[in-house]
C-alpha atoms as a PDB file:
ATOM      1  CA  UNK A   1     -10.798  11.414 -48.618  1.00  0.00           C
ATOM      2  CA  UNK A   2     -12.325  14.093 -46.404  1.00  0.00           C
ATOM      3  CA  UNK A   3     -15.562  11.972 -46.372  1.00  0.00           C
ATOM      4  CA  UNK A   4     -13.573   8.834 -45.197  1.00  0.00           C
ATOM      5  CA  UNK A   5     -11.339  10.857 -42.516  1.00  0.00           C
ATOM      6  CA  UNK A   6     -14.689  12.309 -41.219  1.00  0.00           C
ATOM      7  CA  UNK A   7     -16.190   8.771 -40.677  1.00  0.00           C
ATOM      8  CA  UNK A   8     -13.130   7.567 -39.317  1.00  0.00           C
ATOM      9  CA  UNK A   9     -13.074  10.304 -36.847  1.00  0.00           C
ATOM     10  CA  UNK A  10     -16.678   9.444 -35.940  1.00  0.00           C
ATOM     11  CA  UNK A  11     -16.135   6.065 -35.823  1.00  0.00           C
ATOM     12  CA  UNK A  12     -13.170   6.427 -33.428  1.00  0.00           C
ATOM     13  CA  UNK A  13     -15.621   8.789 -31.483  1.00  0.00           C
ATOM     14  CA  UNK A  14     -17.878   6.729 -30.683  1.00  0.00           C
ATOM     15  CA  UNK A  15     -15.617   3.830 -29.243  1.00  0.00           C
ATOM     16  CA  UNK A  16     -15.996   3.455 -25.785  1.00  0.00           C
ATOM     17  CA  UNK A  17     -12.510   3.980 -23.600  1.00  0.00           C
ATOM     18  CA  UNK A  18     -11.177   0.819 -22.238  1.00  0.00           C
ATOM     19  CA  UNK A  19     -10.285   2.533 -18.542  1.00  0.00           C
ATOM     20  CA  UNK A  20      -7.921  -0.205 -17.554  1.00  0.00           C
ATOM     21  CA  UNK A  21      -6.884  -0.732 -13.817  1.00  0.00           C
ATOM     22  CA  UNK A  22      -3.435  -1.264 -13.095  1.00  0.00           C
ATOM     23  CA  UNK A  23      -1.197  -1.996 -10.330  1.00  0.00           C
ATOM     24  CA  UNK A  24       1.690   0.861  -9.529  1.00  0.00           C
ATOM     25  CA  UNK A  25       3.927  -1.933  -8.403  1.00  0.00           C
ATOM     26  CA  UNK A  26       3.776  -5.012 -10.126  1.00  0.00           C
ATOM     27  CA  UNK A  27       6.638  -6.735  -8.399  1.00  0.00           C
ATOM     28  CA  UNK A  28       7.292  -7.566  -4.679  1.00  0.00           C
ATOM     29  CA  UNK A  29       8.783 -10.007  -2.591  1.00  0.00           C
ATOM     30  CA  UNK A  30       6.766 -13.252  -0.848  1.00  0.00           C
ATOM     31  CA  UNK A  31       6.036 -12.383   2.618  1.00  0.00           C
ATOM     32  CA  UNK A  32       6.563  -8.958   2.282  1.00  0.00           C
ATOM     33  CA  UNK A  33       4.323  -6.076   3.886  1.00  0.00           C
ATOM     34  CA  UNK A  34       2.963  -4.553   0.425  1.00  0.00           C
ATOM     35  CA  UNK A  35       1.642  -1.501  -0.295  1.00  0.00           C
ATOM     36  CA  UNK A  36      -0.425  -2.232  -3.521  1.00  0.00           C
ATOM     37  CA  UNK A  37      -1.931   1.156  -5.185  1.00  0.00           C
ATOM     38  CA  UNK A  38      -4.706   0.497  -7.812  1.00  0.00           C
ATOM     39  CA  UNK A  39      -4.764   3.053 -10.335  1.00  0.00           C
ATOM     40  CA  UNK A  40      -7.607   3.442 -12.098  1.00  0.00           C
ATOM     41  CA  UNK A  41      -7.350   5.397 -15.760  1.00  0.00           C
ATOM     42  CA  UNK A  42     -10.432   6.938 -16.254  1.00  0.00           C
ATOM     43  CA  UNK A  43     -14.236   6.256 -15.845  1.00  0.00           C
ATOM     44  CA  UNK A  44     -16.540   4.159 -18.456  1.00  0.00           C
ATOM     45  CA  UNK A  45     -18.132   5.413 -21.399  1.00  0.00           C
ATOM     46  CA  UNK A  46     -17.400   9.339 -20.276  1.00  0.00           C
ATOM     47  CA  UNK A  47     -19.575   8.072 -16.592  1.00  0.00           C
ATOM     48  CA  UNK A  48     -17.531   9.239 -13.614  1.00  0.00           C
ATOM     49  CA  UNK A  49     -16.009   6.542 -11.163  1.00  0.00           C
ATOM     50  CA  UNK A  50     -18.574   5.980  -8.104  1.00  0.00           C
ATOM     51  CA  UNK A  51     -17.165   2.503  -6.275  1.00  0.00           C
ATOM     52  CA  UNK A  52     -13.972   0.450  -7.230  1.00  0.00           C
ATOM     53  CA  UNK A  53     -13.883  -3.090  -5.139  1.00  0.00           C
ATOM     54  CA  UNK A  54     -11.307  -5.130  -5.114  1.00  0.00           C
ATOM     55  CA  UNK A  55     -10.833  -8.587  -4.529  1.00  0.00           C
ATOM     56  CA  UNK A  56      -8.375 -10.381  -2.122  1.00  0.00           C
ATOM     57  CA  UNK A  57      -6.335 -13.065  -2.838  1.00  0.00           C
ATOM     58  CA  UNK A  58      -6.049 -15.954  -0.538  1.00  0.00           C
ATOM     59  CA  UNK A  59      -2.612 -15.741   1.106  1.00  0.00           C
ATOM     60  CA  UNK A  60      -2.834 -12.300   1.576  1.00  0.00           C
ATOM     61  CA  UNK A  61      -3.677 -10.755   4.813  1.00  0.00           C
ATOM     62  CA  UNK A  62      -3.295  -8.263   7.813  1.00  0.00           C
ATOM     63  CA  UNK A  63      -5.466  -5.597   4.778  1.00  0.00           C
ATOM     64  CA  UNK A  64      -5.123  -1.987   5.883  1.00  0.00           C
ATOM     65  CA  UNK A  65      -6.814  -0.086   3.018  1.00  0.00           C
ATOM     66  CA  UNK A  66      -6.580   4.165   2.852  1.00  0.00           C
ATOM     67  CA  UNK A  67      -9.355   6.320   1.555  1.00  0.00           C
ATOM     68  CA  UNK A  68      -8.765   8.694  -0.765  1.00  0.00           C
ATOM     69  CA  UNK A  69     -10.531  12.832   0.187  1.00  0.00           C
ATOM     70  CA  UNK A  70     -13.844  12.453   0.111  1.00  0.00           C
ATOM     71  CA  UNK A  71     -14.387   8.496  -0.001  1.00  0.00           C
ATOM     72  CA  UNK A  72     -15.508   5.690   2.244  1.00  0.00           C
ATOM     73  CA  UNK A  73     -14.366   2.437   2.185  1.00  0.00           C
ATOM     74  CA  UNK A  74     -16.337  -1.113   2.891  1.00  0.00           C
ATOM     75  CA  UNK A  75     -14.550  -4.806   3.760  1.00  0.00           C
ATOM     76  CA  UNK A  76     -16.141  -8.067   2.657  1.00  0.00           C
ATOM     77  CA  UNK A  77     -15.050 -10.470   5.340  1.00  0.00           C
ATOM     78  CA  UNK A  78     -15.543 -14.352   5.636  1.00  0.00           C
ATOM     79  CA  UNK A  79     -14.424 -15.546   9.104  1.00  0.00           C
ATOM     80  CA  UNK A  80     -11.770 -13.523  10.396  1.00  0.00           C
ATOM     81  CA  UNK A  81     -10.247 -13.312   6.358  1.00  0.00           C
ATOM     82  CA  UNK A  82     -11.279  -9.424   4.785  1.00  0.00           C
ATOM     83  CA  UNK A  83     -12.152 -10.798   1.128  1.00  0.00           C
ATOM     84  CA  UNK A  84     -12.487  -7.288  -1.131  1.00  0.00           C
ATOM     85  CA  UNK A  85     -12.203  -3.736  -0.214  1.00  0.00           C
ATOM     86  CA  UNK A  86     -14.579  -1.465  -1.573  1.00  0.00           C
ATOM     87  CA  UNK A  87     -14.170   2.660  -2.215  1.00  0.00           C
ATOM     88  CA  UNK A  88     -17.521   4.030  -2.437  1.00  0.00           C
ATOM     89  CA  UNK A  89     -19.352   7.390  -1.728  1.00  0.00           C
ATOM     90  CA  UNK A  90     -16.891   9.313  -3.751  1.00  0.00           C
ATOM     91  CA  UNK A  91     -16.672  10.377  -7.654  1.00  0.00           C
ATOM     92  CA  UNK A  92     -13.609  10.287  -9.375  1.00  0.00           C
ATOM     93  CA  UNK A  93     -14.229  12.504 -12.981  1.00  0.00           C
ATOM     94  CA  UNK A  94     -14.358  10.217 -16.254  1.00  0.00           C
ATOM     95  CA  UNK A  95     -11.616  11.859 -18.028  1.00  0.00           C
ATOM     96  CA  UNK A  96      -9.374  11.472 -14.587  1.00  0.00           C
ATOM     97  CA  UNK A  97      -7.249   9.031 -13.519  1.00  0.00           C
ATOM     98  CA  UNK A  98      -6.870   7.752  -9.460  1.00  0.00           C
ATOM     99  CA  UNK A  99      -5.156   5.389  -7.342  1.00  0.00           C
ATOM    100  CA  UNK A 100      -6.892   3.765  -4.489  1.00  0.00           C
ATOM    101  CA  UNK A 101      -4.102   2.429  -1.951  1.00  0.00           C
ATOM    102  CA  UNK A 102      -4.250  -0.800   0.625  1.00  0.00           C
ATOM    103  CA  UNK A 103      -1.292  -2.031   2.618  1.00  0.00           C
ATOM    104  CA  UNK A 104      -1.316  -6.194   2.863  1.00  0.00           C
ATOM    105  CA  UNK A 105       1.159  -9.021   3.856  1.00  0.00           C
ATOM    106  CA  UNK A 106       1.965 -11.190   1.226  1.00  0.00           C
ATOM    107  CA  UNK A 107       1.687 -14.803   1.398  1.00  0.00           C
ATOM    108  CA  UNK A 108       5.107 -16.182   1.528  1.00  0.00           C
ATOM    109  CA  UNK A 109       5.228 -18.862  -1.449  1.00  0.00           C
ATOM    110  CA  UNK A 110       3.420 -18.357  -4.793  1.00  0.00           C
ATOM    111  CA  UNK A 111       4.387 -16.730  -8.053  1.00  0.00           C
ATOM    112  CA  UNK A 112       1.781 -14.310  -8.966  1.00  0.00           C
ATOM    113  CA  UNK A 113      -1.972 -12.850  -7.303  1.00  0.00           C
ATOM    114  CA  UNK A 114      -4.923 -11.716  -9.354  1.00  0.00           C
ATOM    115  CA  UNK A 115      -6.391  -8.503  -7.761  1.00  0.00           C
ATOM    116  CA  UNK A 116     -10.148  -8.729  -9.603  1.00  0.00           C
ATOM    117  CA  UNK A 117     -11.734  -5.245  -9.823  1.00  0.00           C
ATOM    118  CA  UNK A 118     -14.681  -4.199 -10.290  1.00  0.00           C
ATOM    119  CA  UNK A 119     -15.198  -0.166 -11.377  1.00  0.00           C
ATOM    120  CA  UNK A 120     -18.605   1.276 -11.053  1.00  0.00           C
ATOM    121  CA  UNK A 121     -19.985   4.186 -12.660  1.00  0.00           C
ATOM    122  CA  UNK A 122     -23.068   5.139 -11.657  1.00  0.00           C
ATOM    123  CA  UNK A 123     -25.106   2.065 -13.005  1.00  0.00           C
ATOM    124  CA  UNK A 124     -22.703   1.162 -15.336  1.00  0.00           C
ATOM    125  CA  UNK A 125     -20.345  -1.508 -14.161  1.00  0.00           C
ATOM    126  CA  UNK A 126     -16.851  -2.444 -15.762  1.00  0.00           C
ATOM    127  CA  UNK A 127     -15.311  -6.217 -14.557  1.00  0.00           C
ATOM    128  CA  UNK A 128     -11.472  -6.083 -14.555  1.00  0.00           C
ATOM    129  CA  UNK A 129     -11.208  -9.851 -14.316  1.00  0.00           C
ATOM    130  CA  UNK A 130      -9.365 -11.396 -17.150  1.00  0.00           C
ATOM    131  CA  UNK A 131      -6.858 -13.798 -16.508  1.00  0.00           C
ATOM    132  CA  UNK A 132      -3.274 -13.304 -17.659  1.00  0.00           C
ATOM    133  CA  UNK A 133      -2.940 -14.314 -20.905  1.00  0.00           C
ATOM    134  CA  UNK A 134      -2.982 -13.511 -24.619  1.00  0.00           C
ATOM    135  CA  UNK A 135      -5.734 -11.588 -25.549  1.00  0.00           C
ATOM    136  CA  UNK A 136      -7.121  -9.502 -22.917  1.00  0.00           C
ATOM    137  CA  UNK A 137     -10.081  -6.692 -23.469  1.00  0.00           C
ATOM    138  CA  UNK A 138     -10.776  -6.297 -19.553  1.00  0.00           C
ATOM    139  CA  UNK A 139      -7.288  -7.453 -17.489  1.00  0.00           C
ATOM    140  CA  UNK A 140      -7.336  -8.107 -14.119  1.00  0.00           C
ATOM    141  CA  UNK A 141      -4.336  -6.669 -11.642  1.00  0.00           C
ATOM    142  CA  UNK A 142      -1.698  -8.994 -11.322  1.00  0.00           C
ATOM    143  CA  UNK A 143       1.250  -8.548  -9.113  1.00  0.00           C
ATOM    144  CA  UNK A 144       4.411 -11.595  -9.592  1.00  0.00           C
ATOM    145  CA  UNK A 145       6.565 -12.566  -6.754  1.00  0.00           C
ATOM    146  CA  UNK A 146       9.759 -12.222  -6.780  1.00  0.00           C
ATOM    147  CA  UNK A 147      12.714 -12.997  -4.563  1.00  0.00           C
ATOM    148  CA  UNK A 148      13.784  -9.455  -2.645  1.00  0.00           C
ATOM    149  CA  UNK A 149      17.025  -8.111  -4.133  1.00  0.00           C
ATOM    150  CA  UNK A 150      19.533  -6.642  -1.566  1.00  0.00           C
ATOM    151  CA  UNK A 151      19.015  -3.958   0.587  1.00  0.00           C
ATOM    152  CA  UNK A 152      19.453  -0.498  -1.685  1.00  0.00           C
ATOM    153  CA  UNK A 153      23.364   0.333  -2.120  1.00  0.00           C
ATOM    154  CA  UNK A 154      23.892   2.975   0.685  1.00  0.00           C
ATOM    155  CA  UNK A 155      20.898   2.487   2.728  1.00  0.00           C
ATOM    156  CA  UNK A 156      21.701   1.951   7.002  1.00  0.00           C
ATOM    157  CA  UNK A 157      19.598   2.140  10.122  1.00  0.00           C
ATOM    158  CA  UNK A 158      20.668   2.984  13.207  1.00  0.00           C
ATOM    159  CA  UNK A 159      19.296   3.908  16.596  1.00  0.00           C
ATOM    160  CA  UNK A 160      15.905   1.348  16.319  1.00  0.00           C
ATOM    161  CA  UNK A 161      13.542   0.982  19.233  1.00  0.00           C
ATOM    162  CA  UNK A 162      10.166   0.623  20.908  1.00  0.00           C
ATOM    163  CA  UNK A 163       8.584   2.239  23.125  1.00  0.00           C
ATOM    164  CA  UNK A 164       6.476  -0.369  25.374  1.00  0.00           C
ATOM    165  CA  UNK A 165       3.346   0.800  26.821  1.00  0.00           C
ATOM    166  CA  UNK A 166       1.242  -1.205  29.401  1.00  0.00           C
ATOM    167  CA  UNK A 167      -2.015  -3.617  28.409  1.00  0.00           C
ATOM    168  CA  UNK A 168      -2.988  -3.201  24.905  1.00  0.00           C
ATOM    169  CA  UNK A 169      -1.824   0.252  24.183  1.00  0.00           C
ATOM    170  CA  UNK A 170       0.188   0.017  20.675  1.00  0.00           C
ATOM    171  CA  UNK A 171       4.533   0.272  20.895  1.00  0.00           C
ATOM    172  CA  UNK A 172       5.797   2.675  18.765  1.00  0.00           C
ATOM    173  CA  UNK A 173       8.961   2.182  17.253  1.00  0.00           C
ATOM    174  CA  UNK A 174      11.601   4.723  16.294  1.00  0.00           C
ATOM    175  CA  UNK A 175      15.275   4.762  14.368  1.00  0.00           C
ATOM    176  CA  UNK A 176      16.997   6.758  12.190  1.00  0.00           C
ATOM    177  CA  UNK A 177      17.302   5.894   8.304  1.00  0.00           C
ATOM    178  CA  UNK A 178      20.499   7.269   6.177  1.00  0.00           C
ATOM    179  CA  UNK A 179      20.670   6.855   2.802  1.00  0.00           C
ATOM    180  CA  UNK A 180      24.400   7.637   0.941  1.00  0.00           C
ATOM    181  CA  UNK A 181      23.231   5.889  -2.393  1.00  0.00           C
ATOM    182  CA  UNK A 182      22.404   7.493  -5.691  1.00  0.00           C
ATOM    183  CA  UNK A 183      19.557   7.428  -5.717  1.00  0.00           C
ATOM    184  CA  UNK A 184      15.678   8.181  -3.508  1.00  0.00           C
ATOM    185  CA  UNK A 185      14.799   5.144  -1.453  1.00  0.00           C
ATOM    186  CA  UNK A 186      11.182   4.648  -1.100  1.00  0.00           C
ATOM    187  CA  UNK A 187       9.893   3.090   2.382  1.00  0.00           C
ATOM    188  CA  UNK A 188       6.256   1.701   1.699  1.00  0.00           C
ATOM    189  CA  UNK A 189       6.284  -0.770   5.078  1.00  0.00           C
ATOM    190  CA  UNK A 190       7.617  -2.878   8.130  1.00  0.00           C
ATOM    191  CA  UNK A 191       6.919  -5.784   9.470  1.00  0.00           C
ATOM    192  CA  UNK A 192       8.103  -8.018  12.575  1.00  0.00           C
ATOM    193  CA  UNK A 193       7.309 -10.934  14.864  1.00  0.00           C
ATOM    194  CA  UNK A 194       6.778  -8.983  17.453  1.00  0.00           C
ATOM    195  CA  UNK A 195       3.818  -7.068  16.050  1.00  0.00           C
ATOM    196  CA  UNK A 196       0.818  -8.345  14.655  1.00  0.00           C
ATOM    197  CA  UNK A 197       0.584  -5.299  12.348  1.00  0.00           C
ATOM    198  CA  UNK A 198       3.266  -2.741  11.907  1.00  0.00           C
ATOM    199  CA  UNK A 199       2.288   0.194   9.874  1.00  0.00           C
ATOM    200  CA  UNK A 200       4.371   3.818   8.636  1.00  0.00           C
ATOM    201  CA  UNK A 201       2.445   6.919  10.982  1.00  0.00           C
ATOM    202  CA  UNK A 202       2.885  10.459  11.741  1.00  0.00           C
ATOM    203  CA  UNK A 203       2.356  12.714  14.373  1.00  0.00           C
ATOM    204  CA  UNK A 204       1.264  16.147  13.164  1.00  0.00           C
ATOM    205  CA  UNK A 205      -0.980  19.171  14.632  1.00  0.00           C
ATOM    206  CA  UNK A 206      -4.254  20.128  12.620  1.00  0.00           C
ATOM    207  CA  UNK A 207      -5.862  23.015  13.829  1.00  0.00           C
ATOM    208  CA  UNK A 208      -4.136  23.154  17.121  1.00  0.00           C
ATOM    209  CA  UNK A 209      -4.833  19.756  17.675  1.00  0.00           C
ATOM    210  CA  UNK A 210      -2.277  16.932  17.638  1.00  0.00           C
ATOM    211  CA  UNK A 211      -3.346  13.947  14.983  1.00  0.00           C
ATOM    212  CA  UNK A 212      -2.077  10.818  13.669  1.00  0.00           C
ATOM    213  CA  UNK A 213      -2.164   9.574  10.404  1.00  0.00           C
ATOM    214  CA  UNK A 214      -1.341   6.095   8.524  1.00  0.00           C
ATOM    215  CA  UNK A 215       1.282   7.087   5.402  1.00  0.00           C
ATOM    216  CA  UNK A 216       1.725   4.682   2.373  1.00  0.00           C
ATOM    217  CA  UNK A 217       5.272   5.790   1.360  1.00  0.00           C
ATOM    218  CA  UNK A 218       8.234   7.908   2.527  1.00  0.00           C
ATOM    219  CA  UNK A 219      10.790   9.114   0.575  1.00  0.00           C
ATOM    220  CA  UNK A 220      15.203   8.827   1.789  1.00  0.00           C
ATOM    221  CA  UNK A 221      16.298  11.066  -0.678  1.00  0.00           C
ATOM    222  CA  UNK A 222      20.055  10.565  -2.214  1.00  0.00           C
ATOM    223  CA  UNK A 223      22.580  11.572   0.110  1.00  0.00           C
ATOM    224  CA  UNK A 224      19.819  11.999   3.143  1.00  0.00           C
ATOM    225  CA  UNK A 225      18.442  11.039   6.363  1.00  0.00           C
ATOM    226  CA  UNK A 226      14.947  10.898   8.076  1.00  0.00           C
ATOM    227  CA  UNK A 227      14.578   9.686  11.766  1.00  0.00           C
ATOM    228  CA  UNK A 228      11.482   8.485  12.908  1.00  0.00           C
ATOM    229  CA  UNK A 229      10.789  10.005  16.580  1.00  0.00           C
ATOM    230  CA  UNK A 230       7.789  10.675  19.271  1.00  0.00           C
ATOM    231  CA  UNK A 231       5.867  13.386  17.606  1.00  0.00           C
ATOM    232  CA  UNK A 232       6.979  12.708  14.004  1.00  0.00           C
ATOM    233  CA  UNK A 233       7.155   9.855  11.677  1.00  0.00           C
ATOM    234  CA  UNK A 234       7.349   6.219  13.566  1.00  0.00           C
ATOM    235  CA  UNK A 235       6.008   2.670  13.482  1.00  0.00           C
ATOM    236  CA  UNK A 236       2.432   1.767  15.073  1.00  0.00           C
ATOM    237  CA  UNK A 237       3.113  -1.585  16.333  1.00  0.00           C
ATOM    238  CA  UNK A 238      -0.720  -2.832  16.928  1.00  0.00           C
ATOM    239  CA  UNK A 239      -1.112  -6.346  18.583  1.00  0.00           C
ATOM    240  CA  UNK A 240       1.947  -6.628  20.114  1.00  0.00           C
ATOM    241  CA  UNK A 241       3.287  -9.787  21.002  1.00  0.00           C
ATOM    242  CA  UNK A 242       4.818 -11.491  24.031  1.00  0.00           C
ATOM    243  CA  UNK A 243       8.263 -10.459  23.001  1.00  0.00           C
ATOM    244  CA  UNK A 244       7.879  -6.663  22.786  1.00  0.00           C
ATOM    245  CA  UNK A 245       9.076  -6.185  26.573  1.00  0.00           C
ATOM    246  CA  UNK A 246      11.440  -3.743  28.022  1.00  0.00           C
ATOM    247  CA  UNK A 247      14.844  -5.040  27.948  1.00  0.00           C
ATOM    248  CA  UNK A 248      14.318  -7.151  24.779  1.00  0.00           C
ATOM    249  CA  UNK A 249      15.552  -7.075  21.218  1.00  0.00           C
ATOM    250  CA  UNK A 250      13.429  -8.179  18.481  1.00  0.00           C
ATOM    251  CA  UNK A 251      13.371  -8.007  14.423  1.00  0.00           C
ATOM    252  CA  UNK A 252      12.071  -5.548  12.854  1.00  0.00           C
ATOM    253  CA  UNK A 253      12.241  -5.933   8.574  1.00  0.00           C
ATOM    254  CA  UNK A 254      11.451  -2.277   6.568  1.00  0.00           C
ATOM    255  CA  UNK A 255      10.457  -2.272   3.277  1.00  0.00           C
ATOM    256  CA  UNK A 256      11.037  -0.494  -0.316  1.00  0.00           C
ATOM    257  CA  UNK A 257       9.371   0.194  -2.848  1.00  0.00           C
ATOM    258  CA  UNK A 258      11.644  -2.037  -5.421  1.00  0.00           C
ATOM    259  CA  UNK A 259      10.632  -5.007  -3.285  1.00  0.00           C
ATOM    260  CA  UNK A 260      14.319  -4.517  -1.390  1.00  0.00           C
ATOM    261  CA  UNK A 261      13.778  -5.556   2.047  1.00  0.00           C
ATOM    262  CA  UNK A 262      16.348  -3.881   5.165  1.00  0.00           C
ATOM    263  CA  UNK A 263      16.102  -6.343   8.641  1.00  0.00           C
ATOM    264  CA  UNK A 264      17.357  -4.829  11.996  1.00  0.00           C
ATOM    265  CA  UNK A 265      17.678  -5.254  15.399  1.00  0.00           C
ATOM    266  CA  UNK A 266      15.221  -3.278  17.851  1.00  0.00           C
ATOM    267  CA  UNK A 267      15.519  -3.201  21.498  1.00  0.00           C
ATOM    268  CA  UNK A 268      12.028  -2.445  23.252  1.00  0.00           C
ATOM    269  CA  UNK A 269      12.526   0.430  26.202  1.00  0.00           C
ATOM    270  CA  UNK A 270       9.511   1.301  28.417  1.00  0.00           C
ATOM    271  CA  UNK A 271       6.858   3.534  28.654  1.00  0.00           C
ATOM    272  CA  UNK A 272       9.806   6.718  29.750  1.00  0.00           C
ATOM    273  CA  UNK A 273      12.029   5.392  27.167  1.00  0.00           C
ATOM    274  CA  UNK A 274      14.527   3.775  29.529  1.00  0.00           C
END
């Protein structure tokens, strides 16, 4: 019996680790601004993780992808379409798991995408490309599309606007978010007509210096508030459209992490906030 437990234990040893990649959120609603994270379990055969690149999906555009401390990240374009996203230069340890983020539009028809992904270790290369379906040794990604439930129980906006700034200087847009449900409401994106990208910033000093940087996700905790003002969080509108002019109103659509989706009205001030 020892002799057989022994062998097993070898045996089981010397099985190489499926590191699967998965998808955080594997649900979200067509045409919705998406924040997909990629998380990748662990690196291949006991190799540390090197370069992930993911594929795109037709449908999906308006690709914003974040790189983690101490990575760089590569797009594969064809026309004006960004095709994969690659995470290279860094090293993620083999018996450590990682998420790799990148914020995307969502094609509005369509039941489910196929994020293929390949993970490289060193030389050593692991093909996350498998088709739904019954057996699977090496899945790809998949995220299904499903229609947005309601707005979360609780959740109102109030006080939304942009900030217009002359020629092609970004808007940035501002409101305050209450939350008297039961629960945290998680913010991952926005999107509107009038912008042909809206993305979640903040405003923050580093080392006496003021600095802006893109966020993924933030959190409305139960019973809460967070207002998004100059010098704080608030919406990068990039691309701004014919509409986003003082005196307007236009559409502005947040959304959750539960693929809930929140639509309100903005009106656009100018450059003093007037």
């Amino acid at each position: 019996m020892r002799h057989s437990l022994a062998a097993l234990a070898l045996c089981l040893a010397a099985t190489p680790a499926l590191a699967h990649v998965s998808l955080a959120e594997s649900n979200a609603a067509p045409g919705a601004r998406y924040v997909a994270h990629f998380r990748v379990g662990h690196g291949c055969d006991g190799k540390p993780t090197t370069a992930v690149t993911v594929a795109m999906p037709a449908g999906v555009s308006q690709i914003t992808p974040e790189a983690p401390p101490g990575w760089t990240i590569a797009l594969v374009r064809e026309g004006s379409r960004t095709t994969a996203v690659t995470w290279k230069s860094g090293s993620l340890p083999a018996d450590k798991a990682g998420t790799f983020t990148v914020g995307m539009t969502l094609p509005a028809n369509g039941a489910q995408l196929v994020f293929p992904v390949m993970q490289m270790c060193g030389t050593t290369e692991e093909d996350w490309n498998e088709l739904p379906g019954a057996v699977q040794k090496h899945p790809a990604p998949v995220l299904t599309l499903t229609a947005a439930p309601a707005a979360p129980a609780g959740l109102a906006l109030s006080d939304g606007w942009f900030r217009a700034l002359p020629g092609a200087l970004p808007a940035g847009g501002y409101f305050t978010l209450r939350n008297s449900g039961a629960k945290t409401a998680v913010l991952t994106g926005a999107d509107s007509p009038a912008c042909g990208m809206l993305m979640l910033h903040k405003s923050e000093s580093k080392g006496g210096m003021a600095g802006m940087d893109m966020v993924s996700k933030v959190d409305i905790p139960a019973g809460g508030s967070l207002t998004f003002s100059p010098g704080g969080y608030h919406l990068m509108c990039m691309e701004a459209k014919s509409a986003m002019k003082p005196g307007a109103n236009v559409p502005v659509t947040l959304n959750f992490q539960d693929g809930a989706r929140l639509t309100a009205s903005f009106a656009v001030r100018n450059a003093a906030g007037k």
